[in-house]
Protein backbone atom coordinates (compact mmCIF):
# COMPACT_ATOMS: atom_id res chain seq x y z
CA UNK A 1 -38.54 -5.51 53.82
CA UNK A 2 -40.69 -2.92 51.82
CA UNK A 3 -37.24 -1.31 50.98
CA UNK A 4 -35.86 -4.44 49.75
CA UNK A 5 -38.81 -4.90 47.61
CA UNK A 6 -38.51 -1.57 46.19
CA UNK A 7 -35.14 -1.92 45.28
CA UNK A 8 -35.87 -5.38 43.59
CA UNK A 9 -39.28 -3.45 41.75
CA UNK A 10 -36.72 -0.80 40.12
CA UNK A 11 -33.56 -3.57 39.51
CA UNK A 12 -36.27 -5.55 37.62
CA UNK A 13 -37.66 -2.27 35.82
CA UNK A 14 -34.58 -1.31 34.57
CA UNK A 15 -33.85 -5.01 32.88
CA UNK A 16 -37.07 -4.36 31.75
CA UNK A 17 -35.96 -1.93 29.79
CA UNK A 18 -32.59 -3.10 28.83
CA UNK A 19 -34.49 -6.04 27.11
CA UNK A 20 -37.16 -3.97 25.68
CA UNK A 21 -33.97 -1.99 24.10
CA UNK A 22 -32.15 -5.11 23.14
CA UNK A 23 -34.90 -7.04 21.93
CA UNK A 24 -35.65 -3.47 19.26
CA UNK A 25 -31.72 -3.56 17.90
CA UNK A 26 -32.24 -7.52 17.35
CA UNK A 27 -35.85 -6.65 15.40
CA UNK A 28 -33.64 -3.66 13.53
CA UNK A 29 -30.70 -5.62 12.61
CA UNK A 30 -32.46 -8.50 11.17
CA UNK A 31 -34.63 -8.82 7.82
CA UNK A 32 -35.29 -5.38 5.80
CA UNK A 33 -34.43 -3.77 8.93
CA UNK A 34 -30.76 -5.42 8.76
CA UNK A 35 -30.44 -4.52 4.76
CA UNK A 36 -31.38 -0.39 6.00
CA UNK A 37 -28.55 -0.73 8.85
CA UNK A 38 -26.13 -2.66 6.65
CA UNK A 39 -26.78 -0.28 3.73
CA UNK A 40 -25.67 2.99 6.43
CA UNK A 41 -22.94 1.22 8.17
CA UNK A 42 -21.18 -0.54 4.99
CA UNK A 43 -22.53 1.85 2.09
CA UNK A 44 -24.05 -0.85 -0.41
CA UNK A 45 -27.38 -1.94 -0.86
CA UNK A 46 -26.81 -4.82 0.16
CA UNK A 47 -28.30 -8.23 -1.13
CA UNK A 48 -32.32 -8.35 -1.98
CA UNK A 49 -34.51 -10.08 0.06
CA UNK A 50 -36.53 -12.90 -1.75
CA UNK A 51 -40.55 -12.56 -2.25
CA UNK A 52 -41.08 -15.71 -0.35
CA UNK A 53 -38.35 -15.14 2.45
CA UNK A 54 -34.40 -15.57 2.70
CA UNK A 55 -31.57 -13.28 0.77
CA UNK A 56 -31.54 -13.38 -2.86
CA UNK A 57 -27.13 -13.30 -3.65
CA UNK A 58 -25.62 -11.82 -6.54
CA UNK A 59 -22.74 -14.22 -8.28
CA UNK A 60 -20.57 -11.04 -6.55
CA UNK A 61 -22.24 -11.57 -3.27
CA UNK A 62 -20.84 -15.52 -3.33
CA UNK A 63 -17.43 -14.75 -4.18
CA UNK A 64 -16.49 -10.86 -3.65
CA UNK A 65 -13.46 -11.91 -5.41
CA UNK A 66 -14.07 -13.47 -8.29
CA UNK A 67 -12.32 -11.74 -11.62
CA UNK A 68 -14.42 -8.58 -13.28
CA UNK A 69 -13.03 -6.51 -15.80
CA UNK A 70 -12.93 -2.64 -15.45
CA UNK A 71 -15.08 -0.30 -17.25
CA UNK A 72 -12.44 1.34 -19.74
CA UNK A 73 -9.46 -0.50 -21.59
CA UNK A 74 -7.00 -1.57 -19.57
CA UNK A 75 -3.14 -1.60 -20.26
CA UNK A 76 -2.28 -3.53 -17.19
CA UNK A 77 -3.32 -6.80 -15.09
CA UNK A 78 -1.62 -6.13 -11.49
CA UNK A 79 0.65 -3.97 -10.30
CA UNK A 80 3.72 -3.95 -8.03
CA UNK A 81 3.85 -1.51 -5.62
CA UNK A 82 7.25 -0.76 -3.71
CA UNK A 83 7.15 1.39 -0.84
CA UNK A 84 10.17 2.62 1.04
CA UNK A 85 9.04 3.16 4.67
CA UNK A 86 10.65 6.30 6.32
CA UNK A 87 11.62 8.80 2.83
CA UNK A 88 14.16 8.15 0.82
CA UNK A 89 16.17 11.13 0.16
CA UNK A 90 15.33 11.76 -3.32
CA UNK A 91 18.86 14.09 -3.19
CA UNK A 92 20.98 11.20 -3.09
CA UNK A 93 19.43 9.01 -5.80
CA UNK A 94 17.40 10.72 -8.18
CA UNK A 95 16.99 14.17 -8.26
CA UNK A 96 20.95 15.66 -9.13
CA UNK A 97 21.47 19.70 -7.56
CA UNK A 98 25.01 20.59 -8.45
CA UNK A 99 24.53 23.64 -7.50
CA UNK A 100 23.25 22.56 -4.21
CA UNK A 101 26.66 20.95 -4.03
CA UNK A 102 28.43 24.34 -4.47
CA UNK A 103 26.14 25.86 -1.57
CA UNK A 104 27.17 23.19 0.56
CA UNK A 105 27.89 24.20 4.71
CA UNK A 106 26.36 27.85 3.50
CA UNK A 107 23.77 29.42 6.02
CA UNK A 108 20.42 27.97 4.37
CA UNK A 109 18.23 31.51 3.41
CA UNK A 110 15.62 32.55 5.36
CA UNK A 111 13.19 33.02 2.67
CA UNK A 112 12.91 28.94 2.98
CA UNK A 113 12.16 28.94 6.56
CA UNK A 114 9.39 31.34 6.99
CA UNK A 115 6.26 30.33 7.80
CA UNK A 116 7.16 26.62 7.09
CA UNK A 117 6.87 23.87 9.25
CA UNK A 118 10.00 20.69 10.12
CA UNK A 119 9.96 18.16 11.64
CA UNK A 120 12.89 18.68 13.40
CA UNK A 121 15.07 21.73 12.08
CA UNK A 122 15.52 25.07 14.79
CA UNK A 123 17.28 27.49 14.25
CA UNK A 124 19.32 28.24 10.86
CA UNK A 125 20.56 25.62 9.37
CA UNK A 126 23.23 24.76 6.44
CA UNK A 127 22.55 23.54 3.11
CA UNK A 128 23.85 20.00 2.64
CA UNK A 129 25.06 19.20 -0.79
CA UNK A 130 24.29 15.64 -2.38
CA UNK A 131 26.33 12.88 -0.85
CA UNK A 132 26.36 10.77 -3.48
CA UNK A 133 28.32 11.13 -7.54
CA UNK A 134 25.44 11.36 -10.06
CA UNK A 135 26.04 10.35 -13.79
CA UNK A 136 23.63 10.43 -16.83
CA UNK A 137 22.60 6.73 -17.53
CA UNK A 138 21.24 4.48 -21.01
CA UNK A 139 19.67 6.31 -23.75
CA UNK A 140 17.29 8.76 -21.38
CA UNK A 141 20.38 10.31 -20.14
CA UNK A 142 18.56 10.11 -16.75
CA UNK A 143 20.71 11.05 -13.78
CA UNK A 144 21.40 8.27 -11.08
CA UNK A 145 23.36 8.33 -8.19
CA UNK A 146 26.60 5.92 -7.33
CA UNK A 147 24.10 4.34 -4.66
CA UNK A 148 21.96 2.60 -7.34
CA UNK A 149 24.75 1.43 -9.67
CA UNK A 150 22.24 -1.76 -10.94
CA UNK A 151 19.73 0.41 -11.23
CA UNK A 152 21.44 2.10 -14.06
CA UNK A 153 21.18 -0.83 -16.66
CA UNK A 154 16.90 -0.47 -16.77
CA UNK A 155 16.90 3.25 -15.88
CA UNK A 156 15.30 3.15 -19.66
CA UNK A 157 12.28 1.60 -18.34
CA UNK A 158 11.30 3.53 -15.80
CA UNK A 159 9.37 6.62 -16.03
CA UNK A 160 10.46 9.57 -13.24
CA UNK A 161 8.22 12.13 -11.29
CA UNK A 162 10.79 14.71 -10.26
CA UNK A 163 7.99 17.01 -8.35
CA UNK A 164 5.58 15.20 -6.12
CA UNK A 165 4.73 17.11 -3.51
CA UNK A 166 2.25 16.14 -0.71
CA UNK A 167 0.67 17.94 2.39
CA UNK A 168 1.77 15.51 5.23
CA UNK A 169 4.88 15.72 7.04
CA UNK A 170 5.32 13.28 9.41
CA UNK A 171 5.38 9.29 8.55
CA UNK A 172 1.80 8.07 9.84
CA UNK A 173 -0.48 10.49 7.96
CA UNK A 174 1.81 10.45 4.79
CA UNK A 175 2.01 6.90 4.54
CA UNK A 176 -1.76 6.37 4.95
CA UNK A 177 -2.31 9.49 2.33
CA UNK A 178 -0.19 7.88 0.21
CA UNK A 179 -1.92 4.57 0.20
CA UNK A 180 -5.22 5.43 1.08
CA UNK A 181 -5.97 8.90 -0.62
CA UNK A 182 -6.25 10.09 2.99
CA UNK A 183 -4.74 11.06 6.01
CA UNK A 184 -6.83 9.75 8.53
CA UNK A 185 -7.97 6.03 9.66
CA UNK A 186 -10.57 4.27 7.79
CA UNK A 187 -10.24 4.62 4.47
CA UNK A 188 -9.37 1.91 2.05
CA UNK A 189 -6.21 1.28 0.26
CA UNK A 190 -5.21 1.59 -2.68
CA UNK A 191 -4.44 -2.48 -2.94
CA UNK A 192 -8.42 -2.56 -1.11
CA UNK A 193 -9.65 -0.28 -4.05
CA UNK A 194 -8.55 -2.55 -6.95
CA UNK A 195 -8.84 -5.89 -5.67
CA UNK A 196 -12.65 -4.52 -5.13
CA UNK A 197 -12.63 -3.18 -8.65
CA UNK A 198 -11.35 -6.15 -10.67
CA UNK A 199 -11.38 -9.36 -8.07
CA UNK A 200 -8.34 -11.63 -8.69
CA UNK A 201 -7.13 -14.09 -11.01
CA UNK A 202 -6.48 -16.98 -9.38
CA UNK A 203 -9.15 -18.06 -6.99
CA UNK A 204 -6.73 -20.44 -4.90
CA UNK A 205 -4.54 -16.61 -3.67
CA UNK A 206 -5.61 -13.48 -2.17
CA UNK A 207 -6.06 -10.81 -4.90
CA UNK A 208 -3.50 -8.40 -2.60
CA UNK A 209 -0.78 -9.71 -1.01
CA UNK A 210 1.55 -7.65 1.28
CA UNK A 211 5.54 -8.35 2.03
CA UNK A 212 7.63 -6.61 4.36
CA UNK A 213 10.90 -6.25 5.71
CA UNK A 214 13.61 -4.06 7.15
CA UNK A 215 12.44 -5.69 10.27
CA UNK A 216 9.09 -3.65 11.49
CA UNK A 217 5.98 -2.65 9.52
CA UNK A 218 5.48 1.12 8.61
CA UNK A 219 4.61 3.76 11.25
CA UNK A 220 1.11 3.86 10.22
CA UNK A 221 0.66 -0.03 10.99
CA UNK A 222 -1.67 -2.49 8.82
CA UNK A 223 -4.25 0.73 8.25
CA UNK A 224 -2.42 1.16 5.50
CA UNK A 225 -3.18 -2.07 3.90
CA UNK A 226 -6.76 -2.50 5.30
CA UNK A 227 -9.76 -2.55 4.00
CA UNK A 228 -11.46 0.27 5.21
CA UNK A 229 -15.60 0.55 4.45
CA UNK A 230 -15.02 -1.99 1.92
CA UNK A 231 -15.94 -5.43 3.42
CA UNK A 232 -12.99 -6.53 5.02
CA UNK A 233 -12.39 -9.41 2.36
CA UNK A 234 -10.68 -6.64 -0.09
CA UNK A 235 -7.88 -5.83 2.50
CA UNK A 236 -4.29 -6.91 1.92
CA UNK A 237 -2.91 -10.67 3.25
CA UNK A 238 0.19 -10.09 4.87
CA UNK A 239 2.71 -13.40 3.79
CA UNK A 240 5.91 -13.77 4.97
CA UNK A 241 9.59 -14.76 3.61
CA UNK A 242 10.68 -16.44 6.34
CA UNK A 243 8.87 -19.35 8.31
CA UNK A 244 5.34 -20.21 7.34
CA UNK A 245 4.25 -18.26 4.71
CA UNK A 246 1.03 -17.01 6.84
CA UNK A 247 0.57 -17.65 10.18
CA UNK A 248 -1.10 -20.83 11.11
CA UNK A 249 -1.29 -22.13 7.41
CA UNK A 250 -0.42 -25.63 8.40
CA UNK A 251 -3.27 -27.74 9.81
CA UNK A 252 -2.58 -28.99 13.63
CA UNK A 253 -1.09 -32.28 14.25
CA UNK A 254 -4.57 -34.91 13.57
CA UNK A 255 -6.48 -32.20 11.55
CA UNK A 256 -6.71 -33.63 7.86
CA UNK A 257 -7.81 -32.20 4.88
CA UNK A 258 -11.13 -33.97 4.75
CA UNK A 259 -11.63 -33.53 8.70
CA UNK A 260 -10.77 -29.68 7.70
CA UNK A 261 -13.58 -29.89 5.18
CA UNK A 262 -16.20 -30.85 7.05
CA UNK A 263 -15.38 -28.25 10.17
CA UNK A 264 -15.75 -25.49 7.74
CA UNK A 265 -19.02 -26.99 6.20
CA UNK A 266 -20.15 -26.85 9.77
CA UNK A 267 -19.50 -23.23 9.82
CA UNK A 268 -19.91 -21.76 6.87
CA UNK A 269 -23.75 -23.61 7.52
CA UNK A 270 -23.83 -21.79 10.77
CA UNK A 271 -22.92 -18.17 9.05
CA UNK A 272 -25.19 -18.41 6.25
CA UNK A 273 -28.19 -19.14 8.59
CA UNK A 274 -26.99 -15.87 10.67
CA UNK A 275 -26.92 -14.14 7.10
CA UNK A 276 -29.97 -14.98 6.54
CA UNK A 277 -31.09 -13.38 9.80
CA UNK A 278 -28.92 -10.65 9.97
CA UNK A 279 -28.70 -9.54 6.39
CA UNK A 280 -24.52 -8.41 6.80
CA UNK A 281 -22.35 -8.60 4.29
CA UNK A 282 -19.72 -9.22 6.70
CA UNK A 283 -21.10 -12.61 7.16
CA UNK A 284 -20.54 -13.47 3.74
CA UNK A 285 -17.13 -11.90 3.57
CA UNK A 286 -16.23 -14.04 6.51
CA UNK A 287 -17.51 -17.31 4.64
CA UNK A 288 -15.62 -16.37 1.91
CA UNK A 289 -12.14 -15.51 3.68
CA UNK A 290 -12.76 -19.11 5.60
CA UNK A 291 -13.03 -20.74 1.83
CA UNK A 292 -10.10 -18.80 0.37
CA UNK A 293 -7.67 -20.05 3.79
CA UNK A 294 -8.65 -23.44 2.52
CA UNK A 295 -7.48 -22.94 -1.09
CA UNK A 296 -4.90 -20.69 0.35
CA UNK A 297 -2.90 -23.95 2.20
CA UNK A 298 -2.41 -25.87 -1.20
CA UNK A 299 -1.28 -23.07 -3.20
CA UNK A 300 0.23 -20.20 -1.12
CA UNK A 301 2.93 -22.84 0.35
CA UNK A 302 4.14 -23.08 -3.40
CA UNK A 303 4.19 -19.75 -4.96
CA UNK A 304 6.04 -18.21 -1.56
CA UNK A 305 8.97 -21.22 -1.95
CA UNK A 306 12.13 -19.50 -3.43
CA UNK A 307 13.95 -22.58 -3.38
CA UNK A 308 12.48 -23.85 -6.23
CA UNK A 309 14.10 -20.64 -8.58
CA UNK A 310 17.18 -21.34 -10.90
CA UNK A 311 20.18 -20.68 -9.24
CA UNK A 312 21.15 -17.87 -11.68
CA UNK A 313 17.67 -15.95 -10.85
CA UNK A 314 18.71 -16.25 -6.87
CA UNK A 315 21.84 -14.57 -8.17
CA UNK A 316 20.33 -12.03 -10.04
CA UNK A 317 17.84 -11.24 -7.21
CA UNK A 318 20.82 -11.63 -4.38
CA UNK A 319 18.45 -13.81 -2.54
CA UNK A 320 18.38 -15.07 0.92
CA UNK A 321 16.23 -18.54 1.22
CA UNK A 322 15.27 -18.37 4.43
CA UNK A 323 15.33 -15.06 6.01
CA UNK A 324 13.13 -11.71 5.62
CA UNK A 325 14.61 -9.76 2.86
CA UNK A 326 13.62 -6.96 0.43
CA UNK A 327 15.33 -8.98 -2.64
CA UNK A 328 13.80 -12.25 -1.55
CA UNK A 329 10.26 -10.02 -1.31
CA UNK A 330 11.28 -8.91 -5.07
CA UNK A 331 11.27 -12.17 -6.66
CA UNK A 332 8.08 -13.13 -4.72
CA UNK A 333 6.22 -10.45 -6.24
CA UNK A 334 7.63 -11.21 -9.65
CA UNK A 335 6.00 -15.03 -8.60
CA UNK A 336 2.72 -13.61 -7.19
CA UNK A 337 1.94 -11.41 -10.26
CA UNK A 338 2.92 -14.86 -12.55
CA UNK A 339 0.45 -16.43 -11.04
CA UNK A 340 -2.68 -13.75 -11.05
CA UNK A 341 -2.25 -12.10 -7.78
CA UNK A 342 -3.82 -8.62 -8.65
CA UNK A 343 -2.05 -6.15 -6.75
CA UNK A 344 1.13 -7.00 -4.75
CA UNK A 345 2.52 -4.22 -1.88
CA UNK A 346 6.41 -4.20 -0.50
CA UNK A 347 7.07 -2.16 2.00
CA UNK A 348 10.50 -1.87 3.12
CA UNK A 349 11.34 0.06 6.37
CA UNK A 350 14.24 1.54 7.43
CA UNK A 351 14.17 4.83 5.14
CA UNK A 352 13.96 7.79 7.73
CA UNK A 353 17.59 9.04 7.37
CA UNK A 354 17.70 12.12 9.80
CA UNK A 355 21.65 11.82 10.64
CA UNK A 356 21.07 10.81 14.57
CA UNK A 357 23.50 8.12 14.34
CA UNK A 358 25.45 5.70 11.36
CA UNK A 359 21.87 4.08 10.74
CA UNK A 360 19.96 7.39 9.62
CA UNK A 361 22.95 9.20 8.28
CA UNK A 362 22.66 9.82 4.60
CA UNK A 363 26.37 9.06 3.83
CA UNK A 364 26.03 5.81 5.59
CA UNK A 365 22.94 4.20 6.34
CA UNK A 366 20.56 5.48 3.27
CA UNK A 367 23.83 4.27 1.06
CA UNK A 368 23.25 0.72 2.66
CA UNK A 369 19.68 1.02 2.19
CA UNK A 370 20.07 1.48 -1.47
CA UNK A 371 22.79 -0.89 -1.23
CA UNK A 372 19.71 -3.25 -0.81
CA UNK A 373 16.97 -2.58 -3.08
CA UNK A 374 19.09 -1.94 -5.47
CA UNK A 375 20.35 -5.29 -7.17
CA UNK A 376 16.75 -6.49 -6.74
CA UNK A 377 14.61 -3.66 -8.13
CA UNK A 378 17.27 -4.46 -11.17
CA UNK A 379 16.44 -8.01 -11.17
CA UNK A 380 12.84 -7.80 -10.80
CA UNK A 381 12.47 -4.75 -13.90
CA UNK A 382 14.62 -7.29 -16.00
CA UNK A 383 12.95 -10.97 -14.78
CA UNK A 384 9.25 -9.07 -15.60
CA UNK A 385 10.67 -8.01 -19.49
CA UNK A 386 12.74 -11.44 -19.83
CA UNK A 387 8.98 -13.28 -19.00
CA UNK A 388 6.84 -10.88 -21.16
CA UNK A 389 5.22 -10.11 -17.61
CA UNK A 390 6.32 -6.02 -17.69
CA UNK A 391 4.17 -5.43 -20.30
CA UNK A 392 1.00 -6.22 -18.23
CA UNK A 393 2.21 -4.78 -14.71
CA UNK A 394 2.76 -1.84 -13.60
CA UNK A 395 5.73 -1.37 -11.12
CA UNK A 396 5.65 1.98 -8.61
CA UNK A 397 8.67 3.30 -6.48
CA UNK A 398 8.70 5.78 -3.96
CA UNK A 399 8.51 7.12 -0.25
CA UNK A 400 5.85 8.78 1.48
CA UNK A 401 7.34 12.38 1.07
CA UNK A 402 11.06 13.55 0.26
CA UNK A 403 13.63 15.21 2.08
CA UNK A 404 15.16 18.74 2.62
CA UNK A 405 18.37 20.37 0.92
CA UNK A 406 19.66 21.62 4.40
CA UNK A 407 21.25 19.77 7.18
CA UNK A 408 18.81 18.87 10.00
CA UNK A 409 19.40 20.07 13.49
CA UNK A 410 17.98 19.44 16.06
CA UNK A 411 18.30 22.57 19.14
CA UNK A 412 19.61 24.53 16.56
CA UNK A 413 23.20 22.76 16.36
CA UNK A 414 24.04 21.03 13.66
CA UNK A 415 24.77 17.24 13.68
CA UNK A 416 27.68 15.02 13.73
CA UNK A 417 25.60 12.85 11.25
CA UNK A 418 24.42 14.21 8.05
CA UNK A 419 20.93 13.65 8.01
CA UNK A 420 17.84 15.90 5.97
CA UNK A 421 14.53 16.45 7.44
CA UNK A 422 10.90 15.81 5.94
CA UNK A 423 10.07 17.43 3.20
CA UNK A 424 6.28 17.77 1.44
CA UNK A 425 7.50 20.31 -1.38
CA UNK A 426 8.93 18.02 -3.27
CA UNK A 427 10.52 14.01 -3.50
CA UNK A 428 10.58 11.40 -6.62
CA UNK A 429 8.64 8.41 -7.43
CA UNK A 430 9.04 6.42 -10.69
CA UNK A 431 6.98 4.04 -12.78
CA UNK A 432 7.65 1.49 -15.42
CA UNK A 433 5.95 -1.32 -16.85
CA UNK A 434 2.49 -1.85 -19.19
CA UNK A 435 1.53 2.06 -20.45
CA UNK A 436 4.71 3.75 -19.40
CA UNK A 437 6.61 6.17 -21.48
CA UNK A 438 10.37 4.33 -21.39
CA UNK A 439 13.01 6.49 -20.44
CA UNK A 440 10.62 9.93 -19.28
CA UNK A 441 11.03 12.35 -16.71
CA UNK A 442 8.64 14.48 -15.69
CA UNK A 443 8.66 17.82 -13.37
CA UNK A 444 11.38 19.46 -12.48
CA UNK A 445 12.38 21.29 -9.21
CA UNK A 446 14.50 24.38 -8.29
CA UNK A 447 18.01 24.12 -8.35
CA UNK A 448 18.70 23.25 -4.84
CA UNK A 449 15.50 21.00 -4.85
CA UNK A 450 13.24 22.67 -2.39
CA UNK A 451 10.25 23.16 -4.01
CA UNK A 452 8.52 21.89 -7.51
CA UNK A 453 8.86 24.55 -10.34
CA UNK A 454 7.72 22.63 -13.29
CA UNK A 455 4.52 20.02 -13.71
CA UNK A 456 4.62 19.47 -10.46
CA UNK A 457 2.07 16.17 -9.24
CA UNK A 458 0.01 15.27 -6.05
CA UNK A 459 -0.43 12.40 -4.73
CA UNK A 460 -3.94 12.18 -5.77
CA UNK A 461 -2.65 12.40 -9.17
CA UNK A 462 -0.51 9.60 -8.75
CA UNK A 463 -3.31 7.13 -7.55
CA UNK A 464 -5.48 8.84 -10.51
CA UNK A 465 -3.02 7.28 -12.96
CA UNK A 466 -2.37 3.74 -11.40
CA UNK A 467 -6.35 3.94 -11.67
CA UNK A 468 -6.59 4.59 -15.41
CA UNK A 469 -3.92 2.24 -16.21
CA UNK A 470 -5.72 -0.48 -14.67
CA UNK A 471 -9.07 0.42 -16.89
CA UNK A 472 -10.96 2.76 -14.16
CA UNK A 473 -11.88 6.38 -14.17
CA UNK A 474 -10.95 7.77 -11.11
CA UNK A 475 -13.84 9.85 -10.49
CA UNK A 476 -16.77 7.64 -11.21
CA UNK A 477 -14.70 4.61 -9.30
CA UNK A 478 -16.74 5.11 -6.43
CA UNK A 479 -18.31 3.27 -3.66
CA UNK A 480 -21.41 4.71 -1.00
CA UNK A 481 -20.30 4.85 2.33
CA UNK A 482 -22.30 7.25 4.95
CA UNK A 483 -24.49 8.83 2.84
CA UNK A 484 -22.22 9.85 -0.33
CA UNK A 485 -19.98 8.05 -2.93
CA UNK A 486 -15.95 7.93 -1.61
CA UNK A 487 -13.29 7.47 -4.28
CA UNK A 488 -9.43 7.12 -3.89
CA UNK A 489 -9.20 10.29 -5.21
CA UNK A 490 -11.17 11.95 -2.95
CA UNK A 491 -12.28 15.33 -4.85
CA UNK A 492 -9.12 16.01 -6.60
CA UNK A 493 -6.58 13.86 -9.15
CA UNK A 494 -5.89 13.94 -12.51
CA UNK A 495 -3.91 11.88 -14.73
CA UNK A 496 -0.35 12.03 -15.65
CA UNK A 497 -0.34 12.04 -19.73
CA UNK A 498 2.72 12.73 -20.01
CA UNK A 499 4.29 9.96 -18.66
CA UNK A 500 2.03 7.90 -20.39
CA UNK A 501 3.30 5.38 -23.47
């Protein structure tokens, strides 16, 4: 018996204690207490805390998204970023080497080898010349591969980077460094970063919206639209082209619209009384992404219906109503930038042509990839102009690093498939739209297309000049998060003025 009662003494000592530990995290996490742990988990102040009790909110604090304008001048309202999942060889649509064709089956020197790092070359292997016929297009003179024959009719518009290089060479870390400024989880992207600089337009849509296809999302997942330490309200809505537009966007079979109103009066009541408690800005970012699902049924059903376009502009897009497609995701960002949406992210997977089978070889697969994006990255440059819409958005291209001039092979033999490896010395991207220089190119590489030789650009640089054309400086853009202001940019970046109109 004593034992028993010795064993219930120290059971009830220890819940003692528990609760004694509990009841100080509740005391800490609540009132001023709260704003202190809110201010070292999320990085803002916070909101104030009235003199005679309850939160005092900032117009921001109600609606996180409603519109702000940036600091400096802007030349642009939203921007249309197209990603291309996987690398697309920038050999084979962009960046012409004939004398790379002239080396091609040669031995690739050993001087490019040394103390590098592949993904998946051993040994020695050959040089691969281009696989596609290049020809100077428009006025620029601009070279462009037989892959993107549309492409050549607005090649005028766009503005090339011929030497981006970036320092991560395998698809996870490169995609998030490319659309987070970082290699590593947890930081926010770049769609995060403006939405939470400028809010959105039209109060009824998210302010970034995210489309996919090629039939999986990229290798680094949904980090590399999230939010990060911003509140999670700033991180991309993923809709869809085929079936509901979002996932559970209609209402249930009995639920109406006024029966809908009154359950989230019900809650929103129940979160603002824990805000007031609690002091979290998630709380409120929660309220707020329950308010914009509500707008969200009325409108988003609309602007993602294709149906509804001319038949010549499903032509000119080579749409399919209907199914997931990288054209049909083309004309639905030209529709979600029509109607305010601030920042609008394609990715399209499918890119990583390494020459393991028809899919990934660059003679074959890539040339049906381009086969793809082509006709609607055409159509959506030319709908944009035709609208007076390309003026005020800025449309980016590219992968999340390039690809080599030699042959891959894998156990040092060289492939039945031509396929090229990763490459971080050097790949193009391209920009056109509101602020552009028409027709530029800018940076040049060697003349196999190894490495950068002349203005070459990082990717910080990149983001630096999305920022500026948007109205931000980079390096004061900043937000607290763990004891010191984060940026995009991290610690580097600087503009591209040369590129710019």
């Amino acid at each position: 018996m004593d034992k028993l009662k010795k064993l219930i003494a120290e059971r009830l000592e220890r819940e003692l204690q528990a609760s004694t530990r509990r009841h100080f995290v509740k005391s800490c996490v609540s009132g001023m207490g709260g704003l202190a742990l809110g201010s070292m988990f999320l990085g803002c102040e916070g909101p104030k805390k009235k003199s005679g009790g309850g939160m005092q909110l900032s117009e921001r604090d109600l609606n996180p998204l409603a519109p702000m304008a940036p600091p400096l001048s802007p030349q642009i309202q939203s921007v249309i970023y197209l990603h291309m999942a996987g690398a697309p060889s920038q050999l084979e649509m962009f960046d012409y080497k004939p004398e790379l064709l002239k080396l091609h089956n040669q031995e690739c020197p050993e001087s490019l080898l040394e103390g590098r790092k592949f993904a998946f070359i051993r040994g020695r292997p050959k040089l691969l010349g281009p696989q596609a016929k290049f020809e100077q297009s428009g006025e620029s003179g601009n070279w462009v591969s037989d892959y993107m024959p549309h492409f050549k009719q607005v090649v005028d518009e766009v503005a090339f980077l011929k030497a981006v290089h970036t320092d991560q060479f395998n698809h996870g870390p490169a995609q998030l460094f490319m659309q987070t400024g970082s290699p590593r989880l947890g930081r926010p992207s770049i769609g995060s970063w403006v939405t939470y600089g400028l809010g959105s337009e039209n109060q009824n849509l998210p302010g970034f919206v995210v489309l996919t296809s090629g039939g999986k999302t990229p290798d680094a997942g949904k980090s590399v639209w999230g939010s990060g330490f911003l509140p999670s309200v700033y991180q991309g809505v993923q809709c869809r082209s085929k079936g509901d537009p979002v996932l559970y966007i209609e209402d249930p079979d009995g639920m109406s619209r006024n029966l809908k109103r009154k359950m989230l009066d019900a809650i929103n009541k129940i979160n603002e009384e824990d805000f007031q408690t609690y002091a979290d800005p998630e709380i409120l970012a929660r309220i707020n992404q329950y308010e914009m699902a509500y707008r969200m049924q009325i409108e988003v059903p609309q602007v993602m219906n294709i149906n509804d376009e001319p038949e010549y502009i499903q032509q000119m897009y080579g749409t399919e109503p209907g199914e997931e497609s990288f054209a049909n995701n083309c004309l639905l960002a030209r529709k979600m930038v029509e109607k305010g949406v601030r920042f609008v992210q394609l990715y399209d997977w499918g890119w990583d042509a390494h020459g393991t089978g028809e899919s990934t070889a660059i003679d074959i697969g890539m040339k049906e990839k381009c086969r793809e994006i082509d006709r609607p990255i055409t159509a959506l440059l030319t709908d944009l102009k035709q609208r007076g819409l390309l003026d005020q958005t800025l449309v980016v291209w590219g992968g999340e690093f390039g690809r080599t001039p030699m042959q891959e092979n894998r156990e040092g033999k060289t492939q039945s498939f031509k396929g090229r490896d990763h490459h971080v010395d050097a790949f193009t991207m391209w920009m056109a739209g509101g602020g552009i220089k028409k027709g530029a190119s800018h940076g040049q590489t060697d003349e196999i297309g190894f490495s950068g030789v002349e203005e070459k650009v990082s990717v910080h640089d990149v983001h630096a000049t999305i920022l500026h054309l948007l109205g931000f400086d980079h390096e004061k853009f900043t937000f607290d998060f763990q004891g010191r202001p984060f940026r995009l940019t991290d610690v580097e970046g600087e503009i591209i003025r040369e590129i710019l109109a």
